[in-house]
C-alpha atoms as a PDB file:
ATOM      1  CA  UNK A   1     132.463  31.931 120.850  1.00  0.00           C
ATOM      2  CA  UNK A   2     129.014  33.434 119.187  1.00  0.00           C
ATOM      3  CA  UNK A   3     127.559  33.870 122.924  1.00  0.00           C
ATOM      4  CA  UNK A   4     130.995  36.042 122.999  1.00  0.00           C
ATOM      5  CA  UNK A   5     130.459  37.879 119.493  1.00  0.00           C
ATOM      6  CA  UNK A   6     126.762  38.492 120.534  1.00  0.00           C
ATOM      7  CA  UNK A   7     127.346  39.967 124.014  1.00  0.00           C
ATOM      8  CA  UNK A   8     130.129  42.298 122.495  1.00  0.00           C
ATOM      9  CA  UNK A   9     127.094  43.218 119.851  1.00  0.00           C
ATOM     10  CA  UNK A  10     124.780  43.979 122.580  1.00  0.00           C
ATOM     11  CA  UNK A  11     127.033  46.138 124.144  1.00  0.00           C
ATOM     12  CA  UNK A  12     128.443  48.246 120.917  1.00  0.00           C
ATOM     13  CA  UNK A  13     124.963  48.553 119.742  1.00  0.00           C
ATOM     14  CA  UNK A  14     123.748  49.788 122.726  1.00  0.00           C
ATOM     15  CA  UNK A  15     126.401  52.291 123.405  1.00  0.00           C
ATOM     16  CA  UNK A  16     125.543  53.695 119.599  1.00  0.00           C
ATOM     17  CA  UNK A  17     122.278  53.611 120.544  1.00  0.00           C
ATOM     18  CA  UNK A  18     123.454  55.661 124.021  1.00  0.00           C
ATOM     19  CA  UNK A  19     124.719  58.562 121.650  1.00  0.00           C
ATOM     20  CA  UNK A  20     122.659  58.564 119.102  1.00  0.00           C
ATOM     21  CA  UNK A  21     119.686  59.048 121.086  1.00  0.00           C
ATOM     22  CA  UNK A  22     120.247  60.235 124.257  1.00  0.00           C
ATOM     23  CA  UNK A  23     118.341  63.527 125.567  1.00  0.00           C
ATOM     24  CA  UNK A  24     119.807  66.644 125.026  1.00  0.00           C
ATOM     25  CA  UNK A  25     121.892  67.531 129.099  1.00  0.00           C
ATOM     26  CA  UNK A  26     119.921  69.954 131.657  1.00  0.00           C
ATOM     27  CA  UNK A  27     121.205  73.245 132.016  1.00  0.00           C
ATOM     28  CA  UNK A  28     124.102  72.944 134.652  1.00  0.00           C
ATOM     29  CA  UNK A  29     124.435  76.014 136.474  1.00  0.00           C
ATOM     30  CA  UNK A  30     127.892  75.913 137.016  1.00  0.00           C
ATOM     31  CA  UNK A  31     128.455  76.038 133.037  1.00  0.00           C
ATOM     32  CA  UNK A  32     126.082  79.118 132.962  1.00  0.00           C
ATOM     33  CA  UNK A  33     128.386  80.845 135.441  1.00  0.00           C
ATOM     34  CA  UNK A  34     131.438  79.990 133.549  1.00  0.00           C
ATOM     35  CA  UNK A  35     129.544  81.413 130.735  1.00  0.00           C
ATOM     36  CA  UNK A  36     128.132  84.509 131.739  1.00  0.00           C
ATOM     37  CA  UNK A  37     131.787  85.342 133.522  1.00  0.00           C
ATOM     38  CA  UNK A  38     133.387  84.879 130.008  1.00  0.00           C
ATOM     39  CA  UNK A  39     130.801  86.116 127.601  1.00  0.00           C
ATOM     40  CA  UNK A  40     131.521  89.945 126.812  1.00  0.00           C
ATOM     41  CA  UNK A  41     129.256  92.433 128.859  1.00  0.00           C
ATOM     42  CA  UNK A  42     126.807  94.626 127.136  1.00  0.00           C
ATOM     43  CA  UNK A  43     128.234  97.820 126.124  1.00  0.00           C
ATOM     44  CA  UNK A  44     127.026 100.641 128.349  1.00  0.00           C
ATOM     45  CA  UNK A  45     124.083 103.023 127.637  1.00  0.00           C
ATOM     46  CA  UNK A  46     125.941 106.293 127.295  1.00  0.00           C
ATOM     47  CA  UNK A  47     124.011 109.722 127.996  1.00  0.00           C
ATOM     48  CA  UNK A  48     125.022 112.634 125.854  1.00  0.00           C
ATOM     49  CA  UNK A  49     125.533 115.047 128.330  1.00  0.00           C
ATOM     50  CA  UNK A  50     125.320 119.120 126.965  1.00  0.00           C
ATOM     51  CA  UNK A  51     127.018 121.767 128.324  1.00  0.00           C
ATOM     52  CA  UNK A  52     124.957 124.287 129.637  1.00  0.00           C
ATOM     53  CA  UNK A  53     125.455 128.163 129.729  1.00  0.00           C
ATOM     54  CA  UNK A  54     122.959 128.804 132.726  1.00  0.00           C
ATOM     55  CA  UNK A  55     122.490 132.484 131.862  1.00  0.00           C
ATOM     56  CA  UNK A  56     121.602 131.937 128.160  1.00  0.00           C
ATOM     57  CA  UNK A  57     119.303 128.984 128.435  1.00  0.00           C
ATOM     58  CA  UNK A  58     116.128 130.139 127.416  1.00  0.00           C
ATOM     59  CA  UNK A  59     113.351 128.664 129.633  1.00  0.00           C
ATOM     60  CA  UNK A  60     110.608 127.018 127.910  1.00  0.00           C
ATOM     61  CA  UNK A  61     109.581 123.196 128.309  1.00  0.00           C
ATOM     62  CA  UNK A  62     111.186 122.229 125.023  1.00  0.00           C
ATOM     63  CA  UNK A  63     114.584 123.580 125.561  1.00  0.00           C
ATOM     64  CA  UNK A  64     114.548 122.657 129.422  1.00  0.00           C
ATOM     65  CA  UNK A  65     113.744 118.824 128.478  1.00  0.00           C
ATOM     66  CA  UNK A  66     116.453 118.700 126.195  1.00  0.00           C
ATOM     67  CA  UNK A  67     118.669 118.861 129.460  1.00  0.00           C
ATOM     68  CA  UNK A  68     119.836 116.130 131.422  1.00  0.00           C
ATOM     69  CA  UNK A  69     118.789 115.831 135.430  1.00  0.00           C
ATOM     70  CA  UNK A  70     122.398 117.420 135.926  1.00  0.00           C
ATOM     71  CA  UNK A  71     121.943 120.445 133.356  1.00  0.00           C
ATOM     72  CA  UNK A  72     118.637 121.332 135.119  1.00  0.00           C
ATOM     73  CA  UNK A  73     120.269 121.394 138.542  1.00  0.00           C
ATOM     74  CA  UNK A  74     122.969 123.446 137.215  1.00  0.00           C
ATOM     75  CA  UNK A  75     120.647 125.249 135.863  1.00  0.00           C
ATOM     76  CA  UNK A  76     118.716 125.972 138.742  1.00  0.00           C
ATOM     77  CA  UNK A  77     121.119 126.351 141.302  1.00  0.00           C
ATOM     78  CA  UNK A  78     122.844 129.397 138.906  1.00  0.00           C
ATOM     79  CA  UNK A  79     119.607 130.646 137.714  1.00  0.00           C
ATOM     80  CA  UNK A  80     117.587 130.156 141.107  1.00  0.00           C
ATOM     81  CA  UNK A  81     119.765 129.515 143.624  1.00  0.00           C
ATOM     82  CA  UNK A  82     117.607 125.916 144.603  1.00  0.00           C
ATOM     83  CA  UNK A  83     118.861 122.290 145.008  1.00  0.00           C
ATOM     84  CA  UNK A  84     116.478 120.294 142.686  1.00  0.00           C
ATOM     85  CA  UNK A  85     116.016 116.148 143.954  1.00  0.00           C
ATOM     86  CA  UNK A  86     117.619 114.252 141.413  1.00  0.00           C
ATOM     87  CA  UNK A  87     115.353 111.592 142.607  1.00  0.00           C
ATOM     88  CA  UNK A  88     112.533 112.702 140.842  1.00  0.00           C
ATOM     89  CA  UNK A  89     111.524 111.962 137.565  1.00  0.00           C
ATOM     90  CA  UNK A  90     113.023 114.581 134.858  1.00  0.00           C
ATOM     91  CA  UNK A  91     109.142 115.710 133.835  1.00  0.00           C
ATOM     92  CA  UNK A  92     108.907 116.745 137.168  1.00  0.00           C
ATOM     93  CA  UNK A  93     112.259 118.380 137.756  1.00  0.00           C
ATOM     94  CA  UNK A  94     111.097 120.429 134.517  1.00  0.00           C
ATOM     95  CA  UNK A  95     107.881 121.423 135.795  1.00  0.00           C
ATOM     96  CA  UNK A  96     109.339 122.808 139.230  1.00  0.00           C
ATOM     97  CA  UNK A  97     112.593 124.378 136.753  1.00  0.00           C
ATOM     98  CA  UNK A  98     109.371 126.364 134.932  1.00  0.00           C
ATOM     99  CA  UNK A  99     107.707 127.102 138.036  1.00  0.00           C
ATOM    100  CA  UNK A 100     110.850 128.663 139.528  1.00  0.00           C
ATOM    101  CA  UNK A 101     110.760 130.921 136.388  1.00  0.00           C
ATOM    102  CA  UNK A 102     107.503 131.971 136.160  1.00  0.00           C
ATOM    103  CA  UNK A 103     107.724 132.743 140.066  1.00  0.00           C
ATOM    104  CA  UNK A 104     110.853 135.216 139.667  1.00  0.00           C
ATOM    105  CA  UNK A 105     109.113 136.558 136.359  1.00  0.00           C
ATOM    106  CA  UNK A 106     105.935 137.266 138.038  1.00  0.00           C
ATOM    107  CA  UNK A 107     108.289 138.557 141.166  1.00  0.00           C
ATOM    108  CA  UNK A 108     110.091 141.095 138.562  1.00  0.00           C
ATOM    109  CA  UNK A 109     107.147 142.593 137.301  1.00  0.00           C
ATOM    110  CA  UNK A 110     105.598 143.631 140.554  1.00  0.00           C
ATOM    111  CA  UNK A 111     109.118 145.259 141.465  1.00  0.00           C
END
């Protein structure tokens, strides 16, 4: 009967001793999946998008970066009658929305 009593202590200590100290689990990826499926998304970045009046804008590099790539397509296909690359990067679509001006400015003055 104690051979008994100490086998049955063996095992209950070592099962406390299973929980107690046992390493925290690797990461299972099946539980991350779960996870990231159920978690809330990230609220989207929103762009504030202005409303252009293509004849009024006055061109400068200040108000012209205030635009979005959209505005300063608008803007040049009213203004210019050109397709801008929405590819590029905005500093450049500036640059060639200034260049356009300064081209029909220069073009008005020798008319």
């Amino acid at each position: 009967m104690t051979i008994e009593l100490v086998i049955g202590a063996v095992i209950v200590a070592a099962v406390v001793a299973y929980f107690l100290f046992r390493q925290p689990a690797q990461e299972n990826p099946v539980v991350e999946a779960v996870n990231a499926v159920t978690t809330e998304p990230e609220p989207a970045k929103v762009e504030t998008v202005v409303e252009v009046d293509a004849k009024t804008v006055k061109v400068t590099k200040a108000s012209l970066s205030k635009l979005t790539k959209q505005g300063l397509e608008d803007l040049a296909k009213a203004n210019y009658g050109v397709d801008l690359d929405k590819r590029k990067k905005k500093d450049e679509l500036v640059k060639e929305v200034l260049g356009l001006a300064k081209a029909e400015k220069a073009a008005l003055k020798k008319a």
